[in-house]
N, C-alpha and C. Protein backbone atom coordinates (compact mmCIF):
# COMPACT_ATOMS: atom_id res chain seq x y z
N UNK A 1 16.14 -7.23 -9.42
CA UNK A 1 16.35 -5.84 -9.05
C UNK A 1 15.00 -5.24 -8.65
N UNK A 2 15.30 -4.50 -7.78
CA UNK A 2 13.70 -3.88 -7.47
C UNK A 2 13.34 -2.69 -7.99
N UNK A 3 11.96 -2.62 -8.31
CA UNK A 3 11.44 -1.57 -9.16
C UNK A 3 11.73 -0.22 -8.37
N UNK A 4 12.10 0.75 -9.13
CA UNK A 4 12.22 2.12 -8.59
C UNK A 4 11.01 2.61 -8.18
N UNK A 5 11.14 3.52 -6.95
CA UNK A 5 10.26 3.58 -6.12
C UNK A 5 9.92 5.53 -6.38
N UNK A 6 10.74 6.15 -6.93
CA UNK A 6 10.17 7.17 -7.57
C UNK A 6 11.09 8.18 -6.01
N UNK A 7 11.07 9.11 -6.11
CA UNK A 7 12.22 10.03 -5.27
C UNK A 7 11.32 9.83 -3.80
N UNK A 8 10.26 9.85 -3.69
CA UNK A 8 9.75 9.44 -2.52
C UNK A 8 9.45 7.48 -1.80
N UNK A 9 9.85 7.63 -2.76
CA UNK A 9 9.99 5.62 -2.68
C UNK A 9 8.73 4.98 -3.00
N UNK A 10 7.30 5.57 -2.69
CA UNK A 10 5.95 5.20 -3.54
C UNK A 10 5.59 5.75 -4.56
N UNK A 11 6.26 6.06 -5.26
CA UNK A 11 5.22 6.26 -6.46
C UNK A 11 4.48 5.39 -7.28
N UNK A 12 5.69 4.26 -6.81
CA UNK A 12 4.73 3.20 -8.04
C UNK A 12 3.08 2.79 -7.24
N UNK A 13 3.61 2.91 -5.89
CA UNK A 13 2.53 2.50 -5.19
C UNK A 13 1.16 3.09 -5.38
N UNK A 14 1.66 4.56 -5.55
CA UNK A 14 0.59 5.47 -5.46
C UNK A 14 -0.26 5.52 -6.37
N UNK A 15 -0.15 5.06 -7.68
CA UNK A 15 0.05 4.79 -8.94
C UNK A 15 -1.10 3.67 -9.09
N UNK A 16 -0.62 2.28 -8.61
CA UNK A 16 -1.26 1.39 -8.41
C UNK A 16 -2.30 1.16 -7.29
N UNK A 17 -2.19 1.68 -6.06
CA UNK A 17 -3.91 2.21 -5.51
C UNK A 17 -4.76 3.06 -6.02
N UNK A 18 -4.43 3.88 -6.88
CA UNK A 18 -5.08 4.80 -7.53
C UNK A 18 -6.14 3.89 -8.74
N UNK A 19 -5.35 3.59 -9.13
CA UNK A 19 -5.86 2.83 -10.57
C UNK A 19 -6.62 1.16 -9.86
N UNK A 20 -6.41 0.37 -8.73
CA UNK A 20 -7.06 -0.51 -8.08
C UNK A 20 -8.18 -0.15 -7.95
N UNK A 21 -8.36 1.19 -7.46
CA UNK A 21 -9.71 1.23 -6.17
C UNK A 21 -11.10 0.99 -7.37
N UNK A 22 -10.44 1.81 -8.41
CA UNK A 22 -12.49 1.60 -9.63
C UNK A 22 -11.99 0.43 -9.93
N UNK A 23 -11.61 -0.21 -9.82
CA UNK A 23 -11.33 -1.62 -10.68
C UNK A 23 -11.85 -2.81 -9.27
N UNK A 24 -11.46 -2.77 -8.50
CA UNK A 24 -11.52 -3.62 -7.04
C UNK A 24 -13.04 -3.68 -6.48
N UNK A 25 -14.39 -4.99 -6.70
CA UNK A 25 -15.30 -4.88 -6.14
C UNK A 25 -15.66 -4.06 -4.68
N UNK A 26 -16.40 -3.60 -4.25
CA UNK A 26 -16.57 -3.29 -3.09
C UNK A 26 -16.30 -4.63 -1.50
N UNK A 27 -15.37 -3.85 -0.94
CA UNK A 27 -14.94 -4.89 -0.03
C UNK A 27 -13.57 -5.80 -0.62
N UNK A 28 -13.58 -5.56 -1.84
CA UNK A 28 -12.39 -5.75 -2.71
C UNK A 28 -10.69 -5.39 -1.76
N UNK A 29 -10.01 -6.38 -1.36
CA UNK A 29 -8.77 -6.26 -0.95
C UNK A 29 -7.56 -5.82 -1.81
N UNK A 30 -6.75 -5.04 -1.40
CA UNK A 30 -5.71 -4.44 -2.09
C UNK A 30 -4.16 -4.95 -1.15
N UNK A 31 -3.10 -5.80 -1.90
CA UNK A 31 -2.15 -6.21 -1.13
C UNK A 31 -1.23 -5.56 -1.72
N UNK A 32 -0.20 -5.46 -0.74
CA UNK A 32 0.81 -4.84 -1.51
C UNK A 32 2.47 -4.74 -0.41
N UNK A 33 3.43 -4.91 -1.71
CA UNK A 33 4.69 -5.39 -0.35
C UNK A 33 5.28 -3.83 -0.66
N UNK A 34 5.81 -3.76 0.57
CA UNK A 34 6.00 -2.37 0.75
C UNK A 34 7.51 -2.52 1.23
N UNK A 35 8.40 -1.30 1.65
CA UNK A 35 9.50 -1.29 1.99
C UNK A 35 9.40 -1.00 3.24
N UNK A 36 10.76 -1.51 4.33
CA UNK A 36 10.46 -1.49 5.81
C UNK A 36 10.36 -0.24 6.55
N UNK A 37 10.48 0.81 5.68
CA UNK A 37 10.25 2.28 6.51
C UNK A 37 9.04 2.97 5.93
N UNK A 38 8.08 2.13 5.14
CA UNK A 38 7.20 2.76 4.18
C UNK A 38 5.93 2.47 4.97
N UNK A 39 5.68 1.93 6.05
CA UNK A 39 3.92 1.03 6.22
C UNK A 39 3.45 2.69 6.67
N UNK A 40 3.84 3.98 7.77
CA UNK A 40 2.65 5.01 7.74
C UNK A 40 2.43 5.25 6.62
N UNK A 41 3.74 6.12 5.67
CA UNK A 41 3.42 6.73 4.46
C UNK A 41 2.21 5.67 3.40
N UNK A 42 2.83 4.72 3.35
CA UNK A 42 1.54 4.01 2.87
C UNK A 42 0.56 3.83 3.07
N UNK A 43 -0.10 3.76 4.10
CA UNK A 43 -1.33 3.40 5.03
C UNK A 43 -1.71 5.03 4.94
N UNK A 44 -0.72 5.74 5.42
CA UNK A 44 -1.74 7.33 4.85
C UNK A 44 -2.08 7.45 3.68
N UNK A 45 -1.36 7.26 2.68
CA UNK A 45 -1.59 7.33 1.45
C UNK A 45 -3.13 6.25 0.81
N UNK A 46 -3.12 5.14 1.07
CA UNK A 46 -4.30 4.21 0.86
C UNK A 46 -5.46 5.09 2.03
N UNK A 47 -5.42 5.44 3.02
CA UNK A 47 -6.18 6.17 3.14
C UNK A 47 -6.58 7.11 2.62
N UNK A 48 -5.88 8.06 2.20
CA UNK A 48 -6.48 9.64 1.28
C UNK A 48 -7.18 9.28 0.30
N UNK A 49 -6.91 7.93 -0.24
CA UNK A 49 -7.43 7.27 -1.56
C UNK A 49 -8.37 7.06 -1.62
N UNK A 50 -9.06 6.82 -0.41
CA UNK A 50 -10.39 6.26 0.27
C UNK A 50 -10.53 4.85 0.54
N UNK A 51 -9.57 4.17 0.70
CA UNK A 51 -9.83 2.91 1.08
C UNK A 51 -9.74 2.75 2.45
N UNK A 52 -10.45 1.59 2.84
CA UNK A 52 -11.32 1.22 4.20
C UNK A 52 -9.74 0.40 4.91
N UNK A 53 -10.31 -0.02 6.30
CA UNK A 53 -9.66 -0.99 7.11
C UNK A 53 -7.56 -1.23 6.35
N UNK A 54 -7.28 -0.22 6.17
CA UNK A 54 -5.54 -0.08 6.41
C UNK A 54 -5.11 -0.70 7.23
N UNK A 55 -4.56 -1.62 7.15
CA UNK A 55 -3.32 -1.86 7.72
C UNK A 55 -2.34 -2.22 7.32
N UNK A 56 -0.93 -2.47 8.14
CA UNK A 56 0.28 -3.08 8.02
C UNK A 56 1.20 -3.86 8.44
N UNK A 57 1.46 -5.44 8.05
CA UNK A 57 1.52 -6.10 8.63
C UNK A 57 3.27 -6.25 8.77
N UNK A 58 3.90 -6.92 9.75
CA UNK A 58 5.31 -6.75 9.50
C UNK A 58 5.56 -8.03 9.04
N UNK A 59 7.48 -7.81 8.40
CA UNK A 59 7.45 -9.77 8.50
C UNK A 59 8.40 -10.17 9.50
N UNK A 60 8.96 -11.45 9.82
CA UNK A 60 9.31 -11.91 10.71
C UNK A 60 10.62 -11.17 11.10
N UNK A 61 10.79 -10.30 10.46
CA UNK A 61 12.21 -9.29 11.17
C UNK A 61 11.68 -8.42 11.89
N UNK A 62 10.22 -8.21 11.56
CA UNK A 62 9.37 -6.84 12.55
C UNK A 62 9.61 -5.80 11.46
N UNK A 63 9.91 -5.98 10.35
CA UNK A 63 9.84 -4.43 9.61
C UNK A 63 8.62 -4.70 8.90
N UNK A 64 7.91 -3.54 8.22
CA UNK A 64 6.87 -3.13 7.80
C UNK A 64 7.50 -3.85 6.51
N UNK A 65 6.14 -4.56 5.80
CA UNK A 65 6.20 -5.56 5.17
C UNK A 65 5.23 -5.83 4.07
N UNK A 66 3.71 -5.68 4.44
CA UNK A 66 2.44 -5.72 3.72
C UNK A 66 1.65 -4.55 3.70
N UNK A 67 1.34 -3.76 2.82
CA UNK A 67 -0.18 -2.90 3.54
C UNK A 67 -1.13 -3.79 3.14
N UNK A 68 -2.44 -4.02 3.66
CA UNK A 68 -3.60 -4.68 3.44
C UNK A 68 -4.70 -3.41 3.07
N UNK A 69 -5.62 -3.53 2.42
CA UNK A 69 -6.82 -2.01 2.70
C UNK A 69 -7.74 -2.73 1.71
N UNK A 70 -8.94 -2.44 2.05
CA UNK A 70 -10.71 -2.95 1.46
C UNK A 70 -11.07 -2.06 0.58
N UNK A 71 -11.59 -1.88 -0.17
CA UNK A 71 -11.98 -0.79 -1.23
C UNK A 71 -13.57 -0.72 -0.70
């Protein structure tokens, strides 16, 4: 079953970049599987956070799939 995603569907996410970034060396990668309508909201969100080089990768259906981001 998949973990509840909180009324906006990231919270857990938000949650867990938050608490990564002091923990994650510098240049430190942050992965994370995301849901297929989630890669802006996410990628904005890991941005506000302050993490570097965002992106989002899809998977072979083309839906948004991974965010990637560098601390």
């Amino acid at each position: 079953e998949a973990l509840d995603g909180g009324p906006d569907g990231i919270t857990l996410i938000a949650r867990i970049a938050a608490d990564a970034l002091p923990r994650l060396k510098p240049g430190g990668l942050l992965a994370l599987e995301i849901g297929e309508d989630e890669g802006a909201l996410v990628g904005d969100l890991l941005r506000s956070a302050g993490y570097r080089e965002v992106r989002v990768e899809k998977d072979l259906a083309g839906h948004d799939r991974l965010a990637l981001a560098r601390s």
